[in-house]
PDB file of N, CA and C in Angstrom:
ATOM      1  N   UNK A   1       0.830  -1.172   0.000  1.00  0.00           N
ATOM      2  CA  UNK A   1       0.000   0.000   0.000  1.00  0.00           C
ATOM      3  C   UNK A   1       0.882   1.244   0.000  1.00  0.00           C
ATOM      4  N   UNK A   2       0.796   2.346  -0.873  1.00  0.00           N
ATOM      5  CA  UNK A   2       1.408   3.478  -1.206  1.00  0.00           C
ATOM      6  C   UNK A   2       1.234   4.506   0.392  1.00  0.00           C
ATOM      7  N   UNK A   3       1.742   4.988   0.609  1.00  0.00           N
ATOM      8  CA  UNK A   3       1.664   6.259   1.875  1.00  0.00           C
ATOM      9  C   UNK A   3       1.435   7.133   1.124  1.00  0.00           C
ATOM     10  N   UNK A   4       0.614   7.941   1.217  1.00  0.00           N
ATOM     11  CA  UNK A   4       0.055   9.115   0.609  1.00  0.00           C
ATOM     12  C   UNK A   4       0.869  10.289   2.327  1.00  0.00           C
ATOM     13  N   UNK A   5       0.567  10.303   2.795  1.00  0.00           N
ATOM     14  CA  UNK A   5       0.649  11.311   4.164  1.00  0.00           C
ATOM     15  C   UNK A   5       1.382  10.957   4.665  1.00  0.00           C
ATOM     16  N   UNK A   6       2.897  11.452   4.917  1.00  0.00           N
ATOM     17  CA  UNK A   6       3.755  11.681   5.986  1.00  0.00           C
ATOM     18  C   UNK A   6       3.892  11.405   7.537  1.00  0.00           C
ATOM     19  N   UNK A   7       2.599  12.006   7.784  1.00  0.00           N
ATOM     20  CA  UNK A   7       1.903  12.416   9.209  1.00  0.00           C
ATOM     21  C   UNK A   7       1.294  12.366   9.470  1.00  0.00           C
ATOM     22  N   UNK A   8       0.755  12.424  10.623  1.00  0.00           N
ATOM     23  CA  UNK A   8      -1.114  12.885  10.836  1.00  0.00           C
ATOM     24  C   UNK A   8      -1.497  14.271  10.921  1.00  0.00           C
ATOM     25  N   UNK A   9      -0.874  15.056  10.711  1.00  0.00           N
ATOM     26  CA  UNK A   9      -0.824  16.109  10.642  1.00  0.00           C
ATOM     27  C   UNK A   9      -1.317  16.485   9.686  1.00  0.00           C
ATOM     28  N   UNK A  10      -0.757  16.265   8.394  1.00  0.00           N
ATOM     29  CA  UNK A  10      -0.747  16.292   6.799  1.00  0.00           C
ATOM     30  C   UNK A  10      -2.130  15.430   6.547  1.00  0.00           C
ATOM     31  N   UNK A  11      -2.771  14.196   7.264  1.00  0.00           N
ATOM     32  CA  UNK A  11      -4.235  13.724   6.736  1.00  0.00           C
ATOM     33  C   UNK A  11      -5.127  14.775   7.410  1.00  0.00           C
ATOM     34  N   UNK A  12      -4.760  15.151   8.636  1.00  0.00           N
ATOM     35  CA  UNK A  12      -6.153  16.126   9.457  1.00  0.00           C
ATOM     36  C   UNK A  12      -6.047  17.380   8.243  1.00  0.00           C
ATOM     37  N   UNK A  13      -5.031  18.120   7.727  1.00  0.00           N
ATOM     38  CA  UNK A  13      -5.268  19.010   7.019  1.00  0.00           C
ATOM     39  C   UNK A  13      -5.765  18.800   6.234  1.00  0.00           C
ATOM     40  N   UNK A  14      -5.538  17.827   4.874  1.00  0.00           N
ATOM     41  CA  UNK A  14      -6.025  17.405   3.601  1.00  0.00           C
ATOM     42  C   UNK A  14      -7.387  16.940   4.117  1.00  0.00           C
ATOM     43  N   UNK A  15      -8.205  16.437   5.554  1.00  0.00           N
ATOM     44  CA  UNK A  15      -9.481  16.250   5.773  1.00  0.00           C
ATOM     45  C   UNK A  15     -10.062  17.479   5.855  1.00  0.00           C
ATOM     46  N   UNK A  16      -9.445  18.664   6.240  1.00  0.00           N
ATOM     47  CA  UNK A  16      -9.807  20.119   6.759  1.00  0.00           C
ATOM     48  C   UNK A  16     -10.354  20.433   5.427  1.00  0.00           C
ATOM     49  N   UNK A  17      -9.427  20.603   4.268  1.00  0.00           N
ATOM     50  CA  UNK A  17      -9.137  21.462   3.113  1.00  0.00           C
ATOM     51  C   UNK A  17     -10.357  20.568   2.374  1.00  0.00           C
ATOM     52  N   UNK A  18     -10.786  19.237   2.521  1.00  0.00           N
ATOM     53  CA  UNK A  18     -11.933  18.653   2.028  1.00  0.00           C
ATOM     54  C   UNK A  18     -13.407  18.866   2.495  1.00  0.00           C
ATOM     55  N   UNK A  19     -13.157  19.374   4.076  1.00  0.00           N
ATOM     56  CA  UNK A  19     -14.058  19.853   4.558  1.00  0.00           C
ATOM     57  C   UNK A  19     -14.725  21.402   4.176  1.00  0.00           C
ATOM     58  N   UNK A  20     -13.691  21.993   4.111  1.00  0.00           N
ATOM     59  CA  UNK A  20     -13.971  23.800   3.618  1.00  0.00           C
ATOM     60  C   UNK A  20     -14.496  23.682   2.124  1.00  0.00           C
ATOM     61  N   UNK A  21     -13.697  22.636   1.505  1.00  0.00           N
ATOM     62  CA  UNK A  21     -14.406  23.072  -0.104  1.00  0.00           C
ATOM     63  C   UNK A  21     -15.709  22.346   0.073  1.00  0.00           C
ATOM     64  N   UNK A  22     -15.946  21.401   0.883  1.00  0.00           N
ATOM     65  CA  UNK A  22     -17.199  20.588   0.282  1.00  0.00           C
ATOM     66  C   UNK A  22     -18.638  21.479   1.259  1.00  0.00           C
ATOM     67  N   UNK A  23     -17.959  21.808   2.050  1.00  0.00           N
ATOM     68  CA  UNK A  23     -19.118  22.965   3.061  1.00  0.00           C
ATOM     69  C   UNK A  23     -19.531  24.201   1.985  1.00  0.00           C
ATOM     70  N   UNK A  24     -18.411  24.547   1.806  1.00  0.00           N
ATOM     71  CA  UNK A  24     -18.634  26.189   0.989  1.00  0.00           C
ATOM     72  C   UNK A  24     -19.058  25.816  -0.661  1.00  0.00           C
ATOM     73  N   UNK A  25     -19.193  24.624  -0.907  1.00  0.00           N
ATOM     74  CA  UNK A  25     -20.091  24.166  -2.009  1.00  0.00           C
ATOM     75  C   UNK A  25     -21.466  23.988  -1.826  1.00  0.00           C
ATOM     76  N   UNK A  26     -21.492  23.301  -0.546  1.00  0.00           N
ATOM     77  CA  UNK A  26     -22.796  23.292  -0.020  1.00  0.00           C
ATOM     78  C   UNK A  26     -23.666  24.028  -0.005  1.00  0.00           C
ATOM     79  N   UNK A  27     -22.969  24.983   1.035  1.00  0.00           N
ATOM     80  CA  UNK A  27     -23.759  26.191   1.249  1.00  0.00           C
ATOM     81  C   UNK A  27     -23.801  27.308   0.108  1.00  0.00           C
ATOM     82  N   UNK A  28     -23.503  26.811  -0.850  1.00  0.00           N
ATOM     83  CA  UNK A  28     -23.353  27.422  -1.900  1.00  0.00           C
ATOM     84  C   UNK A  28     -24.618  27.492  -3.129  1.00  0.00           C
ATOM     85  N   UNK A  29     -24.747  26.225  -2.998  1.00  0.00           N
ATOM     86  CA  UNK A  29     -25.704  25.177  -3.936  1.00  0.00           C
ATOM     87  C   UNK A  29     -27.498  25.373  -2.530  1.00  0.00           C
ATOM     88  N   UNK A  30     -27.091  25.652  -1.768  1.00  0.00           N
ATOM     89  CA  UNK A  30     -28.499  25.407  -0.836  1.00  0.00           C
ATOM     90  C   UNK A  30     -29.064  26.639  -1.356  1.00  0.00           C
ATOM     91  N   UNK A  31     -28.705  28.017  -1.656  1.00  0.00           N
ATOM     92  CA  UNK A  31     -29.125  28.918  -1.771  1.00  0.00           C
ATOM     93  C   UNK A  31     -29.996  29.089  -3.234  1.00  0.00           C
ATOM     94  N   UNK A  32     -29.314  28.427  -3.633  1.00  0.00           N
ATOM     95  CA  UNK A  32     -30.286  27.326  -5.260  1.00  0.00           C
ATOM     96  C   UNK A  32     -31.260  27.186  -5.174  1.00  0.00           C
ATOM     97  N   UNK A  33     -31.901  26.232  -4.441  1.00  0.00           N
ATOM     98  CA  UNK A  33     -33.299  26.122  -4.071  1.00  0.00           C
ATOM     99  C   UNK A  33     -34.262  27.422  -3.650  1.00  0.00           C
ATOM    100  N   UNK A  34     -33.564  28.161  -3.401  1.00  0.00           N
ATOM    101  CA  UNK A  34     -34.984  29.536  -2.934  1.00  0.00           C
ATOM    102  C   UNK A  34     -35.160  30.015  -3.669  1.00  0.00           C
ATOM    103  N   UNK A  35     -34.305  30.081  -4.962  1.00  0.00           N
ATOM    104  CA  UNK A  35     -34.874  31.183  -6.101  1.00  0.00           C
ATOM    105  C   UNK A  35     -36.336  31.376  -6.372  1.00  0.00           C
ATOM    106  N   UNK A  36     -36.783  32.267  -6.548  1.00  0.00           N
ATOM    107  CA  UNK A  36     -38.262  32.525  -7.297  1.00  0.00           C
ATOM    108  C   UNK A  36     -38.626  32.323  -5.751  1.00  0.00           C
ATOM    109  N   UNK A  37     -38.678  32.319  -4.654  1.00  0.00           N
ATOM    110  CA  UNK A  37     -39.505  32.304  -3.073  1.00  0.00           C
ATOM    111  C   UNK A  37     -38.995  32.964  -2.780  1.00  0.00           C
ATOM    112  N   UNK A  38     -39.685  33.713  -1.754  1.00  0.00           N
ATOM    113  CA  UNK A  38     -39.379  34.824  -0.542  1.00  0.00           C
ATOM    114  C   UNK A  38     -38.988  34.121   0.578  1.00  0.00           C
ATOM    115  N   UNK A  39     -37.889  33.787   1.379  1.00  0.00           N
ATOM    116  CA  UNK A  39     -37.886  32.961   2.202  1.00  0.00           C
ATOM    117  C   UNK A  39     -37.353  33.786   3.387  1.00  0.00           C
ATOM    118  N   UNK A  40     -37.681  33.501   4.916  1.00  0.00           N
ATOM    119  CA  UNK A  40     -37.345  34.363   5.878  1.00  0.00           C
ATOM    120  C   UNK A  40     -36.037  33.191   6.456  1.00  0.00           C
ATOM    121  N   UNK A  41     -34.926  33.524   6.683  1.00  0.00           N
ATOM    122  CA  UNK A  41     -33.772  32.552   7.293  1.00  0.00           C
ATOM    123  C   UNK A  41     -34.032  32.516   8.635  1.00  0.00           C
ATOM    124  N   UNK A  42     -33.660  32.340   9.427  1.00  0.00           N
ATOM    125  CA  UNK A  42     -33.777  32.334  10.916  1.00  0.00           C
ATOM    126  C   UNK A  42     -31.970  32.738  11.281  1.00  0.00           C
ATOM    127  N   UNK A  43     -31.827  33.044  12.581  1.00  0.00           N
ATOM    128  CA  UNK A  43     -30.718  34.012  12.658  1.00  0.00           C
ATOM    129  C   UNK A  43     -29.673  33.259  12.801  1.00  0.00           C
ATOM    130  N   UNK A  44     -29.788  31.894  13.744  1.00  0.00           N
ATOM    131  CA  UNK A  44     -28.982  31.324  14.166  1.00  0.00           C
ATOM    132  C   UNK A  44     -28.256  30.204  13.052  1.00  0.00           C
ATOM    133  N   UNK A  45     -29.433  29.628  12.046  1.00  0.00           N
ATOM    134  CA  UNK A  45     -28.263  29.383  11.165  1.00  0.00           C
ATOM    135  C   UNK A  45     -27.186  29.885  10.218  1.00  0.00           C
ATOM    136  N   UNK A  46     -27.857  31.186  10.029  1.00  0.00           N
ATOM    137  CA  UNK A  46     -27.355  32.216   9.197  1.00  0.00           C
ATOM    138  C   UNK A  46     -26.182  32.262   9.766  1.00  0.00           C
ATOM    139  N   UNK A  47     -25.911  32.583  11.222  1.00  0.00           N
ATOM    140  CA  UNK A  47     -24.687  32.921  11.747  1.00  0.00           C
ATOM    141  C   UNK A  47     -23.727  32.090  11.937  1.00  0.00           C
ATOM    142  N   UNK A  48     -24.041  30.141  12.006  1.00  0.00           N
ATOM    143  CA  UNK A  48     -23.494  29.157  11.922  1.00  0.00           C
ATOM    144  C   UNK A  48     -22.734  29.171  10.445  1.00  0.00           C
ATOM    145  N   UNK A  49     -23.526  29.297   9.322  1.00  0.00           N
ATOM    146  CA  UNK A  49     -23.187  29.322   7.926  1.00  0.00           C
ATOM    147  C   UNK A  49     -21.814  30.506   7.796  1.00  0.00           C
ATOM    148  N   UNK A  50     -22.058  31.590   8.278  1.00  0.00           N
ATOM    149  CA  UNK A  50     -21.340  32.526   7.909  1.00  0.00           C
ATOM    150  C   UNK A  50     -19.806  32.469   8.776  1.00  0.00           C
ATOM    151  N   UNK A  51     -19.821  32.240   9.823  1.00  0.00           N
ATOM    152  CA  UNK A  51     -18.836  31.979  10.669  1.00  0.00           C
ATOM    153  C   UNK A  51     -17.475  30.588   9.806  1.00  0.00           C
ATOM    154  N   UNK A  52     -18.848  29.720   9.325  1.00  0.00           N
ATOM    155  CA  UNK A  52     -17.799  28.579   8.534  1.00  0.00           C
ATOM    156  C   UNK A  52     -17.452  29.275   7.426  1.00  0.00           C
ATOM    157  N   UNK A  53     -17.779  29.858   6.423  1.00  0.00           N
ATOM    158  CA  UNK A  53     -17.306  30.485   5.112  1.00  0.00           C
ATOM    159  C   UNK A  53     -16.412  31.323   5.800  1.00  0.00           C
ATOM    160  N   UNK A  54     -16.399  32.102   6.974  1.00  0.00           N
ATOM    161  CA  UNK A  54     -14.872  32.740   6.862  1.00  0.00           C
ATOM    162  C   UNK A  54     -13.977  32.473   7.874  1.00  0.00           C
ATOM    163  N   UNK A  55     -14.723  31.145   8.093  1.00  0.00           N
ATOM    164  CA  UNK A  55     -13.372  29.655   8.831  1.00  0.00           C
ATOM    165  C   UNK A  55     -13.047  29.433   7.114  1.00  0.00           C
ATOM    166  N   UNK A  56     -13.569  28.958   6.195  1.00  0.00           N
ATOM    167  CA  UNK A  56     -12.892  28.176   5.165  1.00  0.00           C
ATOM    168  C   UNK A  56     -12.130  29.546   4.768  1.00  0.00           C
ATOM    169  N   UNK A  57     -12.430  30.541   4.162  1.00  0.00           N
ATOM    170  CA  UNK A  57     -12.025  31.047   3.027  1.00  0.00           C
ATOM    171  C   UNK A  57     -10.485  31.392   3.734  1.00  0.00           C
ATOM    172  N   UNK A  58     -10.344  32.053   5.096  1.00  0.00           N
ATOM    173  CA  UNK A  58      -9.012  32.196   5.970  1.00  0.00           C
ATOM    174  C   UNK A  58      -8.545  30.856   6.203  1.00  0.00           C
ATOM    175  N   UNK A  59      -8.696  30.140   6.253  1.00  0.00           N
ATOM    176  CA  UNK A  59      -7.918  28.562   6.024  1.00  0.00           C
ATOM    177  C   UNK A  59      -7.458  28.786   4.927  1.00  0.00           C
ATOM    178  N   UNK A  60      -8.491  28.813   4.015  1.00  0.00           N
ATOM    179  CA  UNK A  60      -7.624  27.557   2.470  1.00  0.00           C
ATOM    180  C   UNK A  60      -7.035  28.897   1.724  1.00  0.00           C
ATOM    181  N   UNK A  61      -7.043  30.321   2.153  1.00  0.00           N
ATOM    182  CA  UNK A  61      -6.495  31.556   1.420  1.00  0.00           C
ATOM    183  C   UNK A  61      -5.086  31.465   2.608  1.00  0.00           C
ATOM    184  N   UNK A  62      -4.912  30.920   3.515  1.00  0.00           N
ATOM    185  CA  UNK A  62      -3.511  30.408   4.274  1.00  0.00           C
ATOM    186  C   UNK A  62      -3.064  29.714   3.840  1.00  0.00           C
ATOM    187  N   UNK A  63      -3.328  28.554   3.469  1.00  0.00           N
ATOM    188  CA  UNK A  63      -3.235  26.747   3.024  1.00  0.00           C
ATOM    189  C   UNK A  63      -2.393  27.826   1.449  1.00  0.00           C
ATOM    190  N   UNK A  64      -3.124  28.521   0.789  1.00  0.00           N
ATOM    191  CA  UNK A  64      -2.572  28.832  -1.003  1.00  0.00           C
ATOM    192  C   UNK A  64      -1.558  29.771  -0.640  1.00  0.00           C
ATOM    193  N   UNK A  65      -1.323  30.839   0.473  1.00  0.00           N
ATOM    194  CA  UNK A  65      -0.203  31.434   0.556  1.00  0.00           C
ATOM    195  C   UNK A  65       1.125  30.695   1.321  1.00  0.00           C
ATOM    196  N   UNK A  66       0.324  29.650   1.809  1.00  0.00           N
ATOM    197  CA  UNK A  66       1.552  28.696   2.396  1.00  0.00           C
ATOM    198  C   UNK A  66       2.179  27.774   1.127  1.00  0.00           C
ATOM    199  N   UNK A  67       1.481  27.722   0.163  1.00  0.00           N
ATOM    200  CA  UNK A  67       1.972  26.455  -0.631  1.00  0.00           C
ATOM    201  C   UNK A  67       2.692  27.392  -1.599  1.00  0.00           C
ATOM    202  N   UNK A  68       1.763  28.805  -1.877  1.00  0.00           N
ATOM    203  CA  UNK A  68       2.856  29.946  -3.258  1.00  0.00           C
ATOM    204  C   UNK A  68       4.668  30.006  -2.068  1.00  0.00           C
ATOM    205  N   UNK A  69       4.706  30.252  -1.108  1.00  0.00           N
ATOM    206  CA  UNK A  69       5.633  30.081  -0.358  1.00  0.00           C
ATOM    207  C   UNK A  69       6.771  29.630  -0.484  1.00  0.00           C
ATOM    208  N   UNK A  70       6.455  28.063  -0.482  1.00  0.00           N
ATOM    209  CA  UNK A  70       6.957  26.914  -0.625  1.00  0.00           C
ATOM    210  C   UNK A  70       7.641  27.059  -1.869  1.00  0.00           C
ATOM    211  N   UNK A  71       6.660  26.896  -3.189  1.00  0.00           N
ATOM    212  CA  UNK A  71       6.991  27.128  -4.457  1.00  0.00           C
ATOM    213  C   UNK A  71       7.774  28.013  -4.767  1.00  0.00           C
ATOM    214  N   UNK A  72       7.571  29.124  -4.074  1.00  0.00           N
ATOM    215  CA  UNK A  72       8.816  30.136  -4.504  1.00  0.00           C
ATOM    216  C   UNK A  72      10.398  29.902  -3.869  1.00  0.00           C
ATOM    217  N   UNK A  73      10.691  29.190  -2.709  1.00  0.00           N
ATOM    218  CA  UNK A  73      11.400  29.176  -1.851  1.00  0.00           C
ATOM    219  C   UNK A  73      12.726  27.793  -2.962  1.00  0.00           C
ATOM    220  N   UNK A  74      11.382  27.152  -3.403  1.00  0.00           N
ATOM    221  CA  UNK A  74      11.921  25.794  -4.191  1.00  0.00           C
ATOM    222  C   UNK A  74      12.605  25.951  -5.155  1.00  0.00           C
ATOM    223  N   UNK A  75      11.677  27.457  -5.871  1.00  0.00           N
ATOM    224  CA  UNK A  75      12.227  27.746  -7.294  1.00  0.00           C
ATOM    225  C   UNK A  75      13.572  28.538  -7.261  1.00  0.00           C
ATOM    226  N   UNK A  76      13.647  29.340  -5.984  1.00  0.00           N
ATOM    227  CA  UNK A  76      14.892  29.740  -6.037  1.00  0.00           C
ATOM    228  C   UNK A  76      16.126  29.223  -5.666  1.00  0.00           C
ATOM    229  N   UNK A  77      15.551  27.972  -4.774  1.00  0.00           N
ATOM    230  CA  UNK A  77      16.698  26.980  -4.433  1.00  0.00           C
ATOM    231  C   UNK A  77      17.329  26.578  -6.091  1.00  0.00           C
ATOM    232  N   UNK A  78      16.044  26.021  -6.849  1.00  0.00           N
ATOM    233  CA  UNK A  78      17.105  25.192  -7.905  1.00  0.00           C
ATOM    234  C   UNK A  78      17.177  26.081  -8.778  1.00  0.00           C
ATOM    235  N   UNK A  79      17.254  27.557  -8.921  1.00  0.00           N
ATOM    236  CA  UNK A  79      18.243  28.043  -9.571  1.00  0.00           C
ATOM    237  C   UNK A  79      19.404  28.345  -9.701  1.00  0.00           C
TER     238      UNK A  79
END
């Protein structure tokens, strides 16, 4: 069997980074369904929803400046 992950460190993240995209798709796609209805939200999920979109987007906009990072650090090594 191949090792994909190093660590456990490296699977909890790659579970994280699966978690943020597949939430913020979610909640993405739910808002789909109301078109053409007037719908009243209630407060408390609203505020559950919104709290995770800017848990994901400050994660995985960390996660892409950590990895441009990397990449740059690499590219100047092997020049």
């Amino acid at each position: 069997m191949m090792i994909i992950h190093k660590s456990l460190r490296e699977l909890l993240e790659d579970c994280l980074i699966i978690s943020c995209v597949s939430g913020t798709v979610g909640i993405a796609l739910k808002f789909t369904t109301f078109f053409n209805i007037w719908v009243q939200f209630p407060g408390w999920p609203n505020v559950c929803d919104v709290a995770f979109l800017i848990f994901s987007s400050l994660f995985l906009g960390w996660r892409a400046l950590e990895q441009n990072k990397r990449k740059k650090t690499e590219h100047s090594t092997a020049s």
